[in-house]
C-alpha atoms as a PDB file:
ATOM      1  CA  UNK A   1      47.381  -1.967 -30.360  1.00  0.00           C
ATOM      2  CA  UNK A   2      50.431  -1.467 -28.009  1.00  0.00           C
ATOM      3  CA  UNK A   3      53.764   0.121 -29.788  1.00  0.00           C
ATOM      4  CA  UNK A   4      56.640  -1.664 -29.417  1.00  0.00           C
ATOM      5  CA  UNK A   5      59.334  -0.135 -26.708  1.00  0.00           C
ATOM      6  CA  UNK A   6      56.506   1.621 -24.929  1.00  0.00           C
ATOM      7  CA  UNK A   7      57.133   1.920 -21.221  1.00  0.00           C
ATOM      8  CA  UNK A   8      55.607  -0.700 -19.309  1.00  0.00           C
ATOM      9  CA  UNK A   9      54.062   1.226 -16.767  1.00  0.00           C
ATOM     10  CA  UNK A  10      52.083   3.135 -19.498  1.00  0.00           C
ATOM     11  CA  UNK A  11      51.319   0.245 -21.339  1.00  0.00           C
ATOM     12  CA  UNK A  12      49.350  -1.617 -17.865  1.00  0.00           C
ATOM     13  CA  UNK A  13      47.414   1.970 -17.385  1.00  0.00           C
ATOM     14  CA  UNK A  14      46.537   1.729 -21.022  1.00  0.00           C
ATOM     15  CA  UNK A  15      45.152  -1.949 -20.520  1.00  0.00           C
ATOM     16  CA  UNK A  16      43.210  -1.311 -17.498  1.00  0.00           C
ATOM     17  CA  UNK A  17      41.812   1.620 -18.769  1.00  0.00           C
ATOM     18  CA  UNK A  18      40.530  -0.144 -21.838  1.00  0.00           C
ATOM     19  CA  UNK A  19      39.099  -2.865 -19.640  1.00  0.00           C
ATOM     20  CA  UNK A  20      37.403  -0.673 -17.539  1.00  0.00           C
ATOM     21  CA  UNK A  21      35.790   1.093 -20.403  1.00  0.00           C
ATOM     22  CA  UNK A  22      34.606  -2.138 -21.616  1.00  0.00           C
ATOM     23  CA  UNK A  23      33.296  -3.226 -18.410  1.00  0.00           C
ATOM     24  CA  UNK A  24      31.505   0.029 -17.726  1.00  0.00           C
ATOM     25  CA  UNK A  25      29.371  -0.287 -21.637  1.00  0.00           C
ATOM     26  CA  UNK A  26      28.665  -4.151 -20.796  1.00  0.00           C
ATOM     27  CA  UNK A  27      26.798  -2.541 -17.319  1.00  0.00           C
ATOM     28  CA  UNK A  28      25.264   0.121 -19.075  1.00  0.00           C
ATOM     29  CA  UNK A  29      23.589  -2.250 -21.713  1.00  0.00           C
ATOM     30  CA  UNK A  30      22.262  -4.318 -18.977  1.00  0.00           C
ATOM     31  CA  UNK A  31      20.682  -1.470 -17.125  1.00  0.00           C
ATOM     32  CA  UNK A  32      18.647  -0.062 -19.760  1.00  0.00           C
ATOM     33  CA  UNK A  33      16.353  -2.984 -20.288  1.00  0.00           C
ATOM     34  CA  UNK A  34      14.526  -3.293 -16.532  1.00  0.00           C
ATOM     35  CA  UNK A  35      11.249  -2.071 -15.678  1.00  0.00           C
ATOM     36  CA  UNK A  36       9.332  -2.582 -11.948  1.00  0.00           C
ATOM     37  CA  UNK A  37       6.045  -2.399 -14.554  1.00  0.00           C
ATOM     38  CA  UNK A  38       7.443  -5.594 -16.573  1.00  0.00           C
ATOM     39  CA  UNK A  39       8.486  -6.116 -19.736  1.00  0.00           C
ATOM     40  CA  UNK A  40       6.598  -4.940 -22.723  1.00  0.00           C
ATOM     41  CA  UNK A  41       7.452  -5.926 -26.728  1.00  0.00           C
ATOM     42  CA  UNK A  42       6.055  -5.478 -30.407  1.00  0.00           C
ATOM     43  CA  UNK A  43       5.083  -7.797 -32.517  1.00  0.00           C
ATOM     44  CA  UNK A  44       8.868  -7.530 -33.822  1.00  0.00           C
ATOM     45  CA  UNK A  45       9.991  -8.453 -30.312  1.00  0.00           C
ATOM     46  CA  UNK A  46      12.014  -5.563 -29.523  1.00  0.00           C
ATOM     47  CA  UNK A  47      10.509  -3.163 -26.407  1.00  0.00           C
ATOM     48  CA  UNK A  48       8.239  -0.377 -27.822  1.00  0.00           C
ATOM     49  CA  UNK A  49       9.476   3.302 -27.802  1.00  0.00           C
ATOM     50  CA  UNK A  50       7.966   4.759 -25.158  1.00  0.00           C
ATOM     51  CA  UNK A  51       8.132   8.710 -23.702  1.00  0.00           C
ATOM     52  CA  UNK A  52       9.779   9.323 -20.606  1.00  0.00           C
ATOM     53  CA  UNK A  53       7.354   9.711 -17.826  1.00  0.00           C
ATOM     54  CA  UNK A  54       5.840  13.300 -16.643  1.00  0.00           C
ATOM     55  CA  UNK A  55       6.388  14.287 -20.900  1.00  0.00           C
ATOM     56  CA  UNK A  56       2.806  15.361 -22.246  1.00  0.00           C
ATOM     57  CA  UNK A  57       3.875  13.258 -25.342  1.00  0.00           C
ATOM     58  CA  UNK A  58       3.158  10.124 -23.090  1.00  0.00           C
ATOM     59  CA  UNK A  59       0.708   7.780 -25.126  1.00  0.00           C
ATOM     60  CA  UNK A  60      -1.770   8.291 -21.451  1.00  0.00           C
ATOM     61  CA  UNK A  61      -2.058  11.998 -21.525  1.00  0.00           C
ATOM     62  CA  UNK A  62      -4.256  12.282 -24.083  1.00  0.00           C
ATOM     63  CA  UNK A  63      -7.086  10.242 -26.094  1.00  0.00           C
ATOM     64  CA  UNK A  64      -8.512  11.273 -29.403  1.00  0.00           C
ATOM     65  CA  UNK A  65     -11.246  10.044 -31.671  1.00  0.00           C
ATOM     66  CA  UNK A  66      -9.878   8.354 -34.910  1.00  0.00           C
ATOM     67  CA  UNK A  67     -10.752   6.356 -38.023  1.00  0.00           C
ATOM     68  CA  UNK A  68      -9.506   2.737 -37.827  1.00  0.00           C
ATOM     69  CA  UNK A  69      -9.784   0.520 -40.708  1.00  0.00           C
ATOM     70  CA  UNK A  70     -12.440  -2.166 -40.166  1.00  0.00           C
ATOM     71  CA  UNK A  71     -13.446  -0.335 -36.834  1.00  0.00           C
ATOM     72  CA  UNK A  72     -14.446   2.655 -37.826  1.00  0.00           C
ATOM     73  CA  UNK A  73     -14.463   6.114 -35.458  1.00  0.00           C
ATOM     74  CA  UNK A  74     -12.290   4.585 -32.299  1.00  0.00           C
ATOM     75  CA  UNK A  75     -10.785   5.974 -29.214  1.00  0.00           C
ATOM     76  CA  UNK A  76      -7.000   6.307 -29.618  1.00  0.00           C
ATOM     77  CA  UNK A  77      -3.841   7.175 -27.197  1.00  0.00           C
ATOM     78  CA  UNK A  78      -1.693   9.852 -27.870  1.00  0.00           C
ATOM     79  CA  UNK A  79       0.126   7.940 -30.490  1.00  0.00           C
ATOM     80  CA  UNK A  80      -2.386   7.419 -32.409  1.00  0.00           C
ATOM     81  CA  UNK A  81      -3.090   4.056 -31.595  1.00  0.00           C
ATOM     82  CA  UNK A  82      -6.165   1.905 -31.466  1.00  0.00           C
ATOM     83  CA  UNK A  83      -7.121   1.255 -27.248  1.00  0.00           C
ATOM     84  CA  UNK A  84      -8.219  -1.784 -25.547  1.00  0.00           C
ATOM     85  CA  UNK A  85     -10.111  -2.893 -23.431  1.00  0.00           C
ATOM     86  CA  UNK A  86     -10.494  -6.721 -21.585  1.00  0.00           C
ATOM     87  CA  UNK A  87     -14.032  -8.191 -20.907  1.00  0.00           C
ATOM     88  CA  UNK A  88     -15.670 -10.963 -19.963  1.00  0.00           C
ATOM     89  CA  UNK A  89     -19.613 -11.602 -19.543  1.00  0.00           C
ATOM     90  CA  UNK A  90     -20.210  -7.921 -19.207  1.00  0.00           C
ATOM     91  CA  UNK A  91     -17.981  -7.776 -17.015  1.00  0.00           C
ATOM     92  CA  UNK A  92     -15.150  -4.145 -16.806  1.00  0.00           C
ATOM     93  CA  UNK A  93     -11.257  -4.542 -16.296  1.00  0.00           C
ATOM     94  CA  UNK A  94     -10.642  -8.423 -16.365  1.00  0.00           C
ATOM     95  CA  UNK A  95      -6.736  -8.795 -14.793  1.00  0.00           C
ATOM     96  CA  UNK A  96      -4.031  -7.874 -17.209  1.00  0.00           C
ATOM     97  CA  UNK A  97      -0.858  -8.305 -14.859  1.00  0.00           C
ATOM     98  CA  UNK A  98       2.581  -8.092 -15.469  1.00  0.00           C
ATOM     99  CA  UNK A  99       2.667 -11.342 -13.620  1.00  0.00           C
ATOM    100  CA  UNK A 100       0.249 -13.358 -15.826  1.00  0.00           C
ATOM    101  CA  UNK A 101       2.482 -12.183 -18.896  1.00  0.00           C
ATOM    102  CA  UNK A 102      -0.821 -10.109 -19.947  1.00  0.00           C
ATOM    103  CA  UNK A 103       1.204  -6.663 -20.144  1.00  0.00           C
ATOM    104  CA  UNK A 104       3.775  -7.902 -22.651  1.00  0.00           C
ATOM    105  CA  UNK A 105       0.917  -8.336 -24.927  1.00  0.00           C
ATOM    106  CA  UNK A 106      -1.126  -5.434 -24.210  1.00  0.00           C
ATOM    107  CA  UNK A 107       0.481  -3.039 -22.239  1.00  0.00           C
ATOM    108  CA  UNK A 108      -0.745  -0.823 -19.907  1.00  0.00           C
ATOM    109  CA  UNK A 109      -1.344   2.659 -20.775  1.00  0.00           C
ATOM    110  CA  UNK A 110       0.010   4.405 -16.845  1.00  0.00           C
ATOM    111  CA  UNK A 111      -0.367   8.180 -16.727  1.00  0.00           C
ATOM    112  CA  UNK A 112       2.520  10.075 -16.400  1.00  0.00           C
ATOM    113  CA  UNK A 113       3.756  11.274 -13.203  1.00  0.00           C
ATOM    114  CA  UNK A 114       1.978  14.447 -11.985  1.00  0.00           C
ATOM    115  CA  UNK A 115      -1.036  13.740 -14.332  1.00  0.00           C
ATOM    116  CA  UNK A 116      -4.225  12.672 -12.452  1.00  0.00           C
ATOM    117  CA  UNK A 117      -6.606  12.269 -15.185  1.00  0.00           C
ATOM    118  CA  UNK A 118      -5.977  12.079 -19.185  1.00  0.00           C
ATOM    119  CA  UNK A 119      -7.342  15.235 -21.541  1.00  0.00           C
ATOM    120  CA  UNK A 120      -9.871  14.830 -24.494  1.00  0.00           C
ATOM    121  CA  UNK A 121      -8.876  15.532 -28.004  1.00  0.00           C
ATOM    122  CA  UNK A 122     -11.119  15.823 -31.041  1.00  0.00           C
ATOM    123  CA  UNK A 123     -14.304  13.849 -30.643  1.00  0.00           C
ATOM    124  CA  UNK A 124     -14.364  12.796 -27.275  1.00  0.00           C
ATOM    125  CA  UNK A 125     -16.316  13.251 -24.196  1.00  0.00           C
ATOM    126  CA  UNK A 126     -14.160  14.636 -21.228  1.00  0.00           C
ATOM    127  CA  UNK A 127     -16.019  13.272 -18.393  1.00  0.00           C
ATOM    128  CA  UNK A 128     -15.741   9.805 -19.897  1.00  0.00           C
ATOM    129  CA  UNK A 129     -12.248  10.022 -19.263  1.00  0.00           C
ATOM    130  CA  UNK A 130     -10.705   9.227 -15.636  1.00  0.00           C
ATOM    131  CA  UNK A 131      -7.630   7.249 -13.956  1.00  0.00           C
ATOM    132  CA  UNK A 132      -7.496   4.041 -11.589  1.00  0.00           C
ATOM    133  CA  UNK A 133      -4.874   3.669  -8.787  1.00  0.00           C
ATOM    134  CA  UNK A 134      -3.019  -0.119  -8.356  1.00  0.00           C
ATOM    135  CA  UNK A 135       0.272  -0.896  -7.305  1.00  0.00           C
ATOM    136  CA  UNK A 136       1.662   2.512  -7.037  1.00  0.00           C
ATOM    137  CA  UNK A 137       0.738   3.635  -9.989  1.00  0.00           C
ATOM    138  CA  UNK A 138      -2.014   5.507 -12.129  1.00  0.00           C
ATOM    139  CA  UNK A 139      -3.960   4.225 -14.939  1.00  0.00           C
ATOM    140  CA  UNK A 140      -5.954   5.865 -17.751  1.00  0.00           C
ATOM    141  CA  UNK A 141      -9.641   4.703 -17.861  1.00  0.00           C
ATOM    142  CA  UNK A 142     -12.549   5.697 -20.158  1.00  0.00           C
ATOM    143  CA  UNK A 143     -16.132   5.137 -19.288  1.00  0.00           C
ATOM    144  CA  UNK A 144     -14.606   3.359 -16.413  1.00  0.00           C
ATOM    145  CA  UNK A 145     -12.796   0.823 -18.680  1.00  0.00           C
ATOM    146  CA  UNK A 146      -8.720   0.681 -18.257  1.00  0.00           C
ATOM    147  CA  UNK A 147      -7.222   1.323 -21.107  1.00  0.00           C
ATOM    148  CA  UNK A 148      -4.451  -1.051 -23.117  1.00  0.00           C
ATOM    149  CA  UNK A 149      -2.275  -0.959 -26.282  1.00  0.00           C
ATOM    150  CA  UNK A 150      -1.836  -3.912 -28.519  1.00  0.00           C
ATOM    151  CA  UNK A 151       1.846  -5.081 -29.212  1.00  0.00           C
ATOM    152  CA  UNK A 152       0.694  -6.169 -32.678  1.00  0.00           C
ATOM    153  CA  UNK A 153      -0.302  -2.806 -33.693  1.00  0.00           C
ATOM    154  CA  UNK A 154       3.021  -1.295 -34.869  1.00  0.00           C
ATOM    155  CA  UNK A 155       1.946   2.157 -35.867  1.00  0.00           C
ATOM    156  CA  UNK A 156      -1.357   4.572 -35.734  1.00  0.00           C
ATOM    157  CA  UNK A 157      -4.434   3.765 -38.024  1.00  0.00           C
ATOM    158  CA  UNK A 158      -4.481  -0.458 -37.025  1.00  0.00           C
ATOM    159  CA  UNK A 159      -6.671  -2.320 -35.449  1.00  0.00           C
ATOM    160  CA  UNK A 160      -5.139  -6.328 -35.309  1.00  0.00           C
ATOM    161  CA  UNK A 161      -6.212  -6.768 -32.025  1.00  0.00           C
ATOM    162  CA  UNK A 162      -9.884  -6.326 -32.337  1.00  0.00           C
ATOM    163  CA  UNK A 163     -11.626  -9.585 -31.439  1.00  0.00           C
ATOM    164  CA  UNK A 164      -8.803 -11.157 -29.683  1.00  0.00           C
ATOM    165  CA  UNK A 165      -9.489 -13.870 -27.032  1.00  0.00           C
ATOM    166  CA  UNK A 166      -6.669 -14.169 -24.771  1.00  0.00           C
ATOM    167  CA  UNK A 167      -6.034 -13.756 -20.774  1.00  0.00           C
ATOM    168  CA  UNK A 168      -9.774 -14.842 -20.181  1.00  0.00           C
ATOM    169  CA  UNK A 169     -11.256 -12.481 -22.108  1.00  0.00           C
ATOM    170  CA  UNK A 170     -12.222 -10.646 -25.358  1.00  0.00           C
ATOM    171  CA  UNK A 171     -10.545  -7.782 -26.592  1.00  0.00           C
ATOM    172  CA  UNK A 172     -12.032  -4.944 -27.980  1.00  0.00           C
ATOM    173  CA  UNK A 173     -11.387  -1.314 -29.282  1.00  0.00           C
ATOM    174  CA  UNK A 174     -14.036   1.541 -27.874  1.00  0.00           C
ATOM    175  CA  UNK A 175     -16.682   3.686 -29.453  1.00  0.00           C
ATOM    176  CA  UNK A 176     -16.673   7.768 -28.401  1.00  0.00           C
ATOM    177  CA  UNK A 177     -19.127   6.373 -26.331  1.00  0.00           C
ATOM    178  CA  UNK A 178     -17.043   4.137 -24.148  1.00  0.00           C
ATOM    179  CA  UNK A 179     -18.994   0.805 -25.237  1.00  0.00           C
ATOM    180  CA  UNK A 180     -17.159  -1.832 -27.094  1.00  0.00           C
ATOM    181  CA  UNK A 181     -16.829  -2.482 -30.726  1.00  0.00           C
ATOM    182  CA  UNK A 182     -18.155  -6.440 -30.543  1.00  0.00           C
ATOM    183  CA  UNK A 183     -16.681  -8.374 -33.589  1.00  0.00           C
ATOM    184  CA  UNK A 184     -18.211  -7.648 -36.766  1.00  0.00           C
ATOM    185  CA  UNK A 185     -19.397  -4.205 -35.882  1.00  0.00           C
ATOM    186  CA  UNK A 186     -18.099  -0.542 -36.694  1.00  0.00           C
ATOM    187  CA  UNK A 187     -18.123   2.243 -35.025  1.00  0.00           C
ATOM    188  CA  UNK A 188     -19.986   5.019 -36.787  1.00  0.00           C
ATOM    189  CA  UNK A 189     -20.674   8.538 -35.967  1.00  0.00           C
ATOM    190  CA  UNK A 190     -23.955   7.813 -34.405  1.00  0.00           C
ATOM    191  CA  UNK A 191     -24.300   7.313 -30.724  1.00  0.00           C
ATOM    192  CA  UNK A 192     -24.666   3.758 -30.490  1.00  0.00           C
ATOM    193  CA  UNK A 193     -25.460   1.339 -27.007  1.00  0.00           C
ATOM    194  CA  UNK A 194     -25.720   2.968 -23.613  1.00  0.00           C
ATOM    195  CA  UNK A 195     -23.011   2.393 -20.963  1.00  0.00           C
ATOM    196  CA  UNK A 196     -24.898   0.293 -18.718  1.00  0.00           C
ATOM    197  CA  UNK A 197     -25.398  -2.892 -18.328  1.00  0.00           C
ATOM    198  CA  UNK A 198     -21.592  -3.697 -17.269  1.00  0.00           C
ATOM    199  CA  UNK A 199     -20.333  -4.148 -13.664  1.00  0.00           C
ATOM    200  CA  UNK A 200     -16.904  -4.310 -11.977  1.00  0.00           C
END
């Protein structure tokens, strides 16, 4: 509010400096919401909260075993939540691109910068776990598979994207064996189907 019988002169500065303020918060909400990796968003539609890269909290640095309802033992992210992978026929790593709109469904899980290969937690086997280079960046594999989160999973412990047919594929969590969990099945404690039989 300007006073009444203020000086002119002050009263301009006071106006432009307002209006520059206001200008500067409208930029710095618009520059908050790019990514070169694409945009990514929950089931809620708003963009997940993710760690800043090169922090060891970073859902890619390290995978765990876990319990998922309906799954049962599952590898998980360093979140705690249930990891995907896209197949085909057999077939490892169908295309999930940025481009196709895959990644705002199931994003990527990219290590973070300095990190060339994931670390095991509880109930894992470390030399399952690896990392895949494309377009400039580093990916998170186990058993060869690249690994995804599912934007409909809002918290640790859930499985809703289990079974999924989307982006030419099937959708499935993995055992501590790196196989997938087909449709119907759990994972138990027991080792269960070898890794073979899938190609790139």
């Amino acid at each position: 509010m300007i006073a009444i019988g203020a000086p002119r002169a002050a009263t301009t500065r006071r106006m432009a400096v307002g209006a520059g303020l206001g200008l500067a918060a409208v930029i710095l909400t618009g520059c908050g919401s790019g990514s070169s990796g694409g945009p990514s968003v929950t089931s809620g539609g708003q963009p997940p909260t993710t760690p800043a890269a090169g922090g060891s909290s970073s859902p890619a640095a390290k995978f765990s075993l876990a319990n998922v309802s309906g799954l049962g033992n599952v590898v998980v992210d360093g979140r705690g939540r249930t990891v995907y992978i896209l197949t085909k026929a057999g077939k490892k790593n169908l295309p999930c691109t940025d481009a196709s709109g895959c990644t705002t469904y199931w994003p990527d899980l990219s290590l973070p910068t300095g990190l060339k290969r994931p670390t095991a937690g509880s109930g894992l086997d470390a030399s399952l776990l690896g990392s895949k280079r494309a377009n400039g960046e580093i990916y998170a594999t186990y058993n060869g598979w690249l690994l995804y989160e599912y934007a409909g999973d809002s918290a640790a412990g859930q499985g809703h994207g289990e079974g999924i047919k989307t982006f030419g594929g099937v959708w499935y969590a993995l055992t501590a064996q790196g196989t997938p969990v087909t449709s119907g099945a759990t994972a138990g404690s027991s080792s269960s189907s070898s890794s073979g039989g899938y190609g790139y």
